[in-house]
PDB file of N, CA and C in Angstrom:
ATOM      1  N   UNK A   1      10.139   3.151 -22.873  1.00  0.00           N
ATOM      2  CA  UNK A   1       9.448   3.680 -21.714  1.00  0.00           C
ATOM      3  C   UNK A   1      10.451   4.139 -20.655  1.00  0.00           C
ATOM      4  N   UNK A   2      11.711   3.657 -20.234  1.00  0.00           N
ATOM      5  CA  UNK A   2      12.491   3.660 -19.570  1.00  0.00           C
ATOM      6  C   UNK A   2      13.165   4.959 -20.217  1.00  0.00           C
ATOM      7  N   UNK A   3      13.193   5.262 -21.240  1.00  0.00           N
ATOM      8  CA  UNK A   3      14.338   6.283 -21.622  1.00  0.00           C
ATOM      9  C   UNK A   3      12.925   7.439 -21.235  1.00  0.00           C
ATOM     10  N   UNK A   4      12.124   7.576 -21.348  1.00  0.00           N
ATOM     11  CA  UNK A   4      10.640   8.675 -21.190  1.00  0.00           C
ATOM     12  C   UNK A   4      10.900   8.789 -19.953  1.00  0.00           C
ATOM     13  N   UNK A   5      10.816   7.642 -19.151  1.00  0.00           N
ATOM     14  CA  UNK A   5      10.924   7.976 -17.491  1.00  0.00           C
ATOM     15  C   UNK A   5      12.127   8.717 -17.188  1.00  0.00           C
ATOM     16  N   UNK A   6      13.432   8.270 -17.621  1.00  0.00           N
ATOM     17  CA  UNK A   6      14.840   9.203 -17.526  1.00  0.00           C
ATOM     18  C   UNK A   6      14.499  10.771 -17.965  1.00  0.00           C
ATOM     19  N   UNK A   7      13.845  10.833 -18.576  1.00  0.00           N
ATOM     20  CA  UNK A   7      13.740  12.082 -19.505  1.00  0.00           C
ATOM     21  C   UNK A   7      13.022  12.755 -18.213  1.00  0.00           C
ATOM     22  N   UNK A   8      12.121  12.450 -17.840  1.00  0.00           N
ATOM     23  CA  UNK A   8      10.652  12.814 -16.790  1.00  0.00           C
ATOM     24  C   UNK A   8      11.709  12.965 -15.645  1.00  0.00           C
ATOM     25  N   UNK A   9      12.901  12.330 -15.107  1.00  0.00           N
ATOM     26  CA  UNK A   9      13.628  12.288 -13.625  1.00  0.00           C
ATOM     27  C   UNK A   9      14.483  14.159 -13.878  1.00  0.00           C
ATOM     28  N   UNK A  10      14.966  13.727 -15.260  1.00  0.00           N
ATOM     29  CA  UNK A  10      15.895  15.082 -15.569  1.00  0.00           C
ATOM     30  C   UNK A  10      15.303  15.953 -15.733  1.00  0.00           C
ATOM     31  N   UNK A  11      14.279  16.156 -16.061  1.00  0.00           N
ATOM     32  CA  UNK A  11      13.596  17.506 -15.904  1.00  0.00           C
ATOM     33  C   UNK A  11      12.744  17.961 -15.103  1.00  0.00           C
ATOM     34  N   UNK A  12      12.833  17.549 -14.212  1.00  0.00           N
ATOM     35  CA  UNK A  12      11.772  17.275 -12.473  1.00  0.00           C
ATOM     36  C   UNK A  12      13.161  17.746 -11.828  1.00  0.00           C
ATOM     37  N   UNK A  13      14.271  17.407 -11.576  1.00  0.00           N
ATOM     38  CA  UNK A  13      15.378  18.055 -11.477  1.00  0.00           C
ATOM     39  C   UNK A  13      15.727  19.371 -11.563  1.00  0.00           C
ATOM     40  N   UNK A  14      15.881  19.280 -12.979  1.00  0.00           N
ATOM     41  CA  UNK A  14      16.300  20.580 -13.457  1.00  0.00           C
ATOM     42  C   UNK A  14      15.067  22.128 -13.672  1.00  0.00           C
ATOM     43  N   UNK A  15      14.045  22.080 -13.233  1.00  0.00           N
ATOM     44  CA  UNK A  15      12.912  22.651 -13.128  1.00  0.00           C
ATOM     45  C   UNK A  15      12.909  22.350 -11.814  1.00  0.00           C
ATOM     46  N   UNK A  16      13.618  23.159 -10.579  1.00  0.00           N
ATOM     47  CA  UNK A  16      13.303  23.256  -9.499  1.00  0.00           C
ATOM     48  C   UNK A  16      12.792  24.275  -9.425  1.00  0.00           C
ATOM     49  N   UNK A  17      11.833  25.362 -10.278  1.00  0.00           N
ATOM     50  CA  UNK A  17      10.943  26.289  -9.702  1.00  0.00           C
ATOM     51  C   UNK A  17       9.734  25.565  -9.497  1.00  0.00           C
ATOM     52  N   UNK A  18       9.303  24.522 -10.683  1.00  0.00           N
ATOM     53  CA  UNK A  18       7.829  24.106 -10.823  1.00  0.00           C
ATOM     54  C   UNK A  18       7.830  23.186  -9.443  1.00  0.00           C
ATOM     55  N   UNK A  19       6.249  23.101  -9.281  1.00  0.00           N
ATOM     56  CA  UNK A  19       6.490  22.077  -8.436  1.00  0.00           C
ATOM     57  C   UNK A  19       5.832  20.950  -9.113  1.00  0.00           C
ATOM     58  N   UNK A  20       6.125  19.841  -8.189  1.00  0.00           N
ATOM     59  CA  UNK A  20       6.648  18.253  -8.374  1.00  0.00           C
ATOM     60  C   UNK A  20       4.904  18.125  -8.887  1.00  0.00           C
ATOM     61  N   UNK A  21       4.837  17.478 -10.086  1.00  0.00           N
ATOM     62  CA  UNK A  21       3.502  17.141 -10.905  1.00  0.00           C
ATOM     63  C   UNK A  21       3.802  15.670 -11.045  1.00  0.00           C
ATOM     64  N   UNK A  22       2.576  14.725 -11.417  1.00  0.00           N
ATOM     65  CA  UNK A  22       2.582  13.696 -11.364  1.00  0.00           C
ATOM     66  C   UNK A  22       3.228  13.399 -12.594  1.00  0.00           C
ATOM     67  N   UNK A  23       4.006  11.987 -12.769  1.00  0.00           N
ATOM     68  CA  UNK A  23       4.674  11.447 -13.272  1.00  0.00           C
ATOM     69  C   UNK A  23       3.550  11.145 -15.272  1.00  0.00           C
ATOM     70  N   UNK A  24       3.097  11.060 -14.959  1.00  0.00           N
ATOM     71  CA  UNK A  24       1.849  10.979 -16.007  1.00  0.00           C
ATOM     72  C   UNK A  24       1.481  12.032 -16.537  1.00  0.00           C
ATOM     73  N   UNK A  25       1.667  13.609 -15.783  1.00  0.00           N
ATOM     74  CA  UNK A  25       1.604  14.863 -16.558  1.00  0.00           C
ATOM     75  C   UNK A  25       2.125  15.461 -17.106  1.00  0.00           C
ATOM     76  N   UNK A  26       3.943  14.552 -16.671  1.00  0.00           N
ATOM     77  CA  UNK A  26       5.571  15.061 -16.645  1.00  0.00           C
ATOM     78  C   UNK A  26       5.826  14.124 -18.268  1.00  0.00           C
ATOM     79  N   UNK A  27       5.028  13.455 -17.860  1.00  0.00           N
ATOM     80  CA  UNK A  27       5.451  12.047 -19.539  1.00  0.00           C
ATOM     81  C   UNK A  27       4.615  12.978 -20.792  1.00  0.00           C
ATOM     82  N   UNK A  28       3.400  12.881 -20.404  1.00  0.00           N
ATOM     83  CA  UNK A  28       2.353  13.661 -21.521  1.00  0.00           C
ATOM     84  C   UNK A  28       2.893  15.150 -21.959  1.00  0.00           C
ATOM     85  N   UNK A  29       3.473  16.174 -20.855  1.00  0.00           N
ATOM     86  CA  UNK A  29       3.915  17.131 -21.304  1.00  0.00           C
ATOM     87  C   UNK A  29       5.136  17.198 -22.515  1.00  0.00           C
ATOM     88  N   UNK A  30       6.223  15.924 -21.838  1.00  0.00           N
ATOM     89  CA  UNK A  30       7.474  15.716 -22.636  1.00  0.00           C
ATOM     90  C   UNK A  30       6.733  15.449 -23.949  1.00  0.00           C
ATOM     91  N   UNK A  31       6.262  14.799 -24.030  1.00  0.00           N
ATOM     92  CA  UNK A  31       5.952  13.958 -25.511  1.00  0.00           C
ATOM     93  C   UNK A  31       5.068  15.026 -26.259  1.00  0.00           C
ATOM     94  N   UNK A  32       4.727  15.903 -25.444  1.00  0.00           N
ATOM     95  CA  UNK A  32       3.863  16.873 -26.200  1.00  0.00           C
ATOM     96  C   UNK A  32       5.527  18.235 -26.746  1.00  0.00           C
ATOM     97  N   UNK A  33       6.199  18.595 -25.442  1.00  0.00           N
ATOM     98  CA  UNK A  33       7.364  18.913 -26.225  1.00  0.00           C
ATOM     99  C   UNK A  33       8.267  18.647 -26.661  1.00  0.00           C
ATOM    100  N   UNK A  34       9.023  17.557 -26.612  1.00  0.00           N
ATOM    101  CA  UNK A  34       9.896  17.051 -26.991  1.00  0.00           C
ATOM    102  C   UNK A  34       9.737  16.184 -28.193  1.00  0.00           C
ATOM    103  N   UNK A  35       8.452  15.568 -28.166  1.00  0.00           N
ATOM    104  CA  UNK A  35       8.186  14.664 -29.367  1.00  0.00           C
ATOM    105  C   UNK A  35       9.122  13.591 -29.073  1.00  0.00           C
ATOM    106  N   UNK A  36       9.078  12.189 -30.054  1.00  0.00           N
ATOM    107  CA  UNK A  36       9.636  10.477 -29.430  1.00  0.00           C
ATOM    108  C   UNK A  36      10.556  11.059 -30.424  1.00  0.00           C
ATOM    109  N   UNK A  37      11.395  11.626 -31.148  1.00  0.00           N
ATOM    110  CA  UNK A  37      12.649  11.778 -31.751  1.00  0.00           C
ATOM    111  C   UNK A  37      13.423  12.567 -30.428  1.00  0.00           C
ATOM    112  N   UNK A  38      12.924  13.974 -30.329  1.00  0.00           N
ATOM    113  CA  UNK A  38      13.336  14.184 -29.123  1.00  0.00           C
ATOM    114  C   UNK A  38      14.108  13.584 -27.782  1.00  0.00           C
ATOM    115  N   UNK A  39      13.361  12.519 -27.274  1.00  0.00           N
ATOM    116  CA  UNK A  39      14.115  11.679 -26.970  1.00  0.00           C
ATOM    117  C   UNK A  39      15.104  10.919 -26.797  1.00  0.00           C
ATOM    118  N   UNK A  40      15.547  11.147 -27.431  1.00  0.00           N
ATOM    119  CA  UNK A  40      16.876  10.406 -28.323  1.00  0.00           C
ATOM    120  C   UNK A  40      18.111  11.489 -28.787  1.00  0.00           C
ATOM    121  N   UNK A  41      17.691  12.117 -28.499  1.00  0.00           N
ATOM    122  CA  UNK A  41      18.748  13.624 -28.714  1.00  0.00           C
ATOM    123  C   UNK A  41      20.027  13.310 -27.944  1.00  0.00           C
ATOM    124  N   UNK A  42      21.109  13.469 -28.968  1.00  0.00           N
ATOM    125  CA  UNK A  42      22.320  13.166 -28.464  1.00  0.00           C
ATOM    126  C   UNK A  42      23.178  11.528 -27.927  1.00  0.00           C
ATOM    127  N   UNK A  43      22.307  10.668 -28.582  1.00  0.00           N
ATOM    128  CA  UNK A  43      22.195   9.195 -28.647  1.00  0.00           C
ATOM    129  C   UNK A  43      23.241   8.995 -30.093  1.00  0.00           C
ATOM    130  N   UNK A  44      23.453   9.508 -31.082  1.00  0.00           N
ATOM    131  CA  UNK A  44      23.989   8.715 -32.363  1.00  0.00           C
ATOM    132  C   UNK A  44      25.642   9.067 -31.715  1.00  0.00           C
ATOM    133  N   UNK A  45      26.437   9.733 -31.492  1.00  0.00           N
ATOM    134  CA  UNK A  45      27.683   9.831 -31.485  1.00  0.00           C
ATOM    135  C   UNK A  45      28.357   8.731 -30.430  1.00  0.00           C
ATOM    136  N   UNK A  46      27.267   8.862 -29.004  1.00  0.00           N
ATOM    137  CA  UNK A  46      27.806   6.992 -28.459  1.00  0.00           C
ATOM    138  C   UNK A  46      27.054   5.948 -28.951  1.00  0.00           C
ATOM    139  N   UNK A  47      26.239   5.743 -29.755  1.00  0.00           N
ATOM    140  CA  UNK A  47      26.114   4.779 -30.748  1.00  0.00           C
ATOM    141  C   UNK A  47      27.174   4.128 -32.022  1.00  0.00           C
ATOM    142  N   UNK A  48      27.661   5.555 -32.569  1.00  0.00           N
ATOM    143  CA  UNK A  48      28.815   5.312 -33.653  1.00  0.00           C
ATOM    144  C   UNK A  48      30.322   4.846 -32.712  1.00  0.00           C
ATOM    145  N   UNK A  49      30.135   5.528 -31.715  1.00  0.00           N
ATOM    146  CA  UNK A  49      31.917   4.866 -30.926  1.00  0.00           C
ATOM    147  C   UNK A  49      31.696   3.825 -30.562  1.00  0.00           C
ATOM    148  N   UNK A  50      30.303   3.135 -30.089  1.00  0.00           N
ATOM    149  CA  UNK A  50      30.387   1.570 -29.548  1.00  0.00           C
ATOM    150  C   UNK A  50      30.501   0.449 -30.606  1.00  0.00           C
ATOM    151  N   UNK A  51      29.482   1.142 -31.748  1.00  0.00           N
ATOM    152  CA  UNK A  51      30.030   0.628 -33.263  1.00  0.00           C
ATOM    153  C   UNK A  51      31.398   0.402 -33.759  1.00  0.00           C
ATOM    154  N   UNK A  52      32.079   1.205 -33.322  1.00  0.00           N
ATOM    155  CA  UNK A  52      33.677   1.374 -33.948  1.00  0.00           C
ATOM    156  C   UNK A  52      34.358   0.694 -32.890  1.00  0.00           C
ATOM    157  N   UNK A  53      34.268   0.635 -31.222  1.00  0.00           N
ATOM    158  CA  UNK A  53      35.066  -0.104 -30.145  1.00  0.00           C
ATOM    159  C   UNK A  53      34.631  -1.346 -30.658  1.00  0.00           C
ATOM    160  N   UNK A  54      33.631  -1.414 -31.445  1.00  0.00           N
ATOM    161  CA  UNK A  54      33.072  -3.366 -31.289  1.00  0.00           C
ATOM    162  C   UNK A  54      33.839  -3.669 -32.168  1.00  0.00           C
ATOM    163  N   UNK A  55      33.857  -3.285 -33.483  1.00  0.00           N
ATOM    164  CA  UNK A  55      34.302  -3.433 -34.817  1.00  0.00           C
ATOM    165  C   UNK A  55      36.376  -3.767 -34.497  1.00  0.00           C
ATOM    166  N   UNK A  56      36.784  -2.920 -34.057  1.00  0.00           N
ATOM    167  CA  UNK A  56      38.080  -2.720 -33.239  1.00  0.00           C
ATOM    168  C   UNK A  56      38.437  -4.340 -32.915  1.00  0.00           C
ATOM    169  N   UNK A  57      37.595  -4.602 -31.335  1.00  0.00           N
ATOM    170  CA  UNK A  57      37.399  -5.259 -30.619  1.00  0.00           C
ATOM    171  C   UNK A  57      37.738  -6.483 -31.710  1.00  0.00           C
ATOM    172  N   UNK A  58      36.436  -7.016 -31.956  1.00  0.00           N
ATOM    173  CA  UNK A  58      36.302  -8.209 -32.677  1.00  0.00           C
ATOM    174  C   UNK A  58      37.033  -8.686 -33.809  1.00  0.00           C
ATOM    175  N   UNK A  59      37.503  -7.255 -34.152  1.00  0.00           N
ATOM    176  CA  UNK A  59      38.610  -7.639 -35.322  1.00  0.00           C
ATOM    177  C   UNK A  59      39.960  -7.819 -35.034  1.00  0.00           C
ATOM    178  N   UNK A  60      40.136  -7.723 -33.868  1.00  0.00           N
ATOM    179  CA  UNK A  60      41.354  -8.137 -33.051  1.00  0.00           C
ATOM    180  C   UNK A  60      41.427  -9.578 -32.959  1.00  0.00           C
ATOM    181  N   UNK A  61      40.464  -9.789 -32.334  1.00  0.00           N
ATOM    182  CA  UNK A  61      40.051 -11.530 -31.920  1.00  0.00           C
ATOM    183  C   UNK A  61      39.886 -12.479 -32.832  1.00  0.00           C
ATOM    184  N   UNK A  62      39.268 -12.034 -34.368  1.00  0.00           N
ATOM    185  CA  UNK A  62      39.237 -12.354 -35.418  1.00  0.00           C
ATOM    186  C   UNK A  62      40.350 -12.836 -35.911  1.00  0.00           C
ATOM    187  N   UNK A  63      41.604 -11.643 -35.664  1.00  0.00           N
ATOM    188  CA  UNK A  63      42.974 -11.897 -36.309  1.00  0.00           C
ATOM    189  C   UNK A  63      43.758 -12.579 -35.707  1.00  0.00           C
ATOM    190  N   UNK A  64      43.869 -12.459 -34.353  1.00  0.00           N
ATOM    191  CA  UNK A  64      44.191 -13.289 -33.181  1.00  0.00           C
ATOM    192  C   UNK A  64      43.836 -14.730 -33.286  1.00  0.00           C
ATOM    193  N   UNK A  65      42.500 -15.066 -33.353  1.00  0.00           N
ATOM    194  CA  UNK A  65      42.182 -16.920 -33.863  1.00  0.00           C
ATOM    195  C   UNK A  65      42.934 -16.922 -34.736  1.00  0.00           C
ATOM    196  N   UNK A  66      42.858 -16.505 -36.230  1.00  0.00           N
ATOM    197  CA  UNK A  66      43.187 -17.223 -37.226  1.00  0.00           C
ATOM    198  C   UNK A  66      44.921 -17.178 -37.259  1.00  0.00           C
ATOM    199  N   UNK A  67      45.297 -16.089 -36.546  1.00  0.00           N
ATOM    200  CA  UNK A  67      47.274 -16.297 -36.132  1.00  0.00           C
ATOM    201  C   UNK A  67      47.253 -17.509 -35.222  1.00  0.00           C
ATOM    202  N   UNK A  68      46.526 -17.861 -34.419  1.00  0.00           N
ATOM    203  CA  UNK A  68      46.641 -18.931 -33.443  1.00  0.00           C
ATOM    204  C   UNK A  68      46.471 -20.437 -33.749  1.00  0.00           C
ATOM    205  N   UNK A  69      45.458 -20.545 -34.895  1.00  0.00           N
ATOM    206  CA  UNK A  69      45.040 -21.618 -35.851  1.00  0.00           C
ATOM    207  C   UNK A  69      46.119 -21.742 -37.037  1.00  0.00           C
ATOM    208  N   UNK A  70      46.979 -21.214 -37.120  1.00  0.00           N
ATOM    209  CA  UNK A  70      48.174 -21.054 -38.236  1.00  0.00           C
ATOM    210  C   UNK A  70      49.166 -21.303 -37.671  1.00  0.00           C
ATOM    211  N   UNK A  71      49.409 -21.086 -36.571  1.00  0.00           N
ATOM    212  CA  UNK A  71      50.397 -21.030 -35.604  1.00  0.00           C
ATOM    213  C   UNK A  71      50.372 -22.783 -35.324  1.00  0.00           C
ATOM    214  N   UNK A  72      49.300 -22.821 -34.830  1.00  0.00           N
ATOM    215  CA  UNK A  72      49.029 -24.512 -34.180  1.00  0.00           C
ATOM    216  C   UNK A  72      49.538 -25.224 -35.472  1.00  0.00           C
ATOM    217  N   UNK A  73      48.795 -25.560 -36.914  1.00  0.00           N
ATOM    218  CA  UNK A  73      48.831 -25.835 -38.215  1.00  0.00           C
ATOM    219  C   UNK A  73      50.584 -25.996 -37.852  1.00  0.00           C
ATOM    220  N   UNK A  74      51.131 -25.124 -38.345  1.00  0.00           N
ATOM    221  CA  UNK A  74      52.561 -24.978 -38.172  1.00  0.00           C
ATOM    222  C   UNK A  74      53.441 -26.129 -37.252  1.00  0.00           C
ATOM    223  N   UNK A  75      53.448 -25.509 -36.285  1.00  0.00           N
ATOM    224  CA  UNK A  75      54.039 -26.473 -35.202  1.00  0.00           C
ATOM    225  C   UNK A  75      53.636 -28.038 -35.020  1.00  0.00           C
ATOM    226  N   UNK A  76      52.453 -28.268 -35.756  1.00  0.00           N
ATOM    227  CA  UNK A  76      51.862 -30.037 -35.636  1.00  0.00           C
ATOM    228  C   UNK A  76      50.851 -30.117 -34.821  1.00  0.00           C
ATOM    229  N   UNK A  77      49.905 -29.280 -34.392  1.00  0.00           N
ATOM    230  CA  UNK A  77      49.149 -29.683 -33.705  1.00  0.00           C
ATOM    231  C   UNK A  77      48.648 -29.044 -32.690  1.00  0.00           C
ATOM    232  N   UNK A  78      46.993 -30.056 -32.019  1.00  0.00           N
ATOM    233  CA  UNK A  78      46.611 -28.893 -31.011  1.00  0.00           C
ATOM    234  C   UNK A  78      46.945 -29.862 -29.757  1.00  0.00           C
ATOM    235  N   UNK A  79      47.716 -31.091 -29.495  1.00  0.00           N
ATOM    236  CA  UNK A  79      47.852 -31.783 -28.775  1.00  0.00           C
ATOM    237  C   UNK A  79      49.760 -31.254 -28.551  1.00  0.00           C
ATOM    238  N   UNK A  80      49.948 -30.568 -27.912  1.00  0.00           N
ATOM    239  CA  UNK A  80      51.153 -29.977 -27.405  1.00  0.00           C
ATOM    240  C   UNK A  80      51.502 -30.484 -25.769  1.00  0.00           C
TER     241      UNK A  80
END
């Protein structure tokens, strides 16, 4: 609902000839042109980079514990 309302702000905007229609005529129109895929237009490419920063991310930290848990192992201990 929140991404419909964004959709409804940007094109109330960008249609500064029309004038200002209720928020309920601005939703029904979108969905009548844009359709609920529509919506979403231009959503997968920062979907796939937050996928890949996470993946990055966590596999850092991943490698990082288990060097740190090997490391400890090593030296005798976690009481230093």
């Amino acid at each position: 609902m929140a991404l419909l309302l964004d959709h409804c702000a940007a094109r109330d905007g960008t249609h500064a000839c029309m004038p200002r229609v209720c928020v309920c005529v601005c939703c029904i129109s979108s969905m009548l042109f844009v359709q609920v895929l529509g919506l979403y237009r231009g959503m997968s490419s920062p979907i796939a980079a937050v996928g890949v920063i996470n993946s990055m991310v966590f596999g850092v930290y991943g490698h990082f514990l288990r060097l740190q848990h090997s490391v400890m192992l090593w030296v005798g201990g976690w009481g230093l």
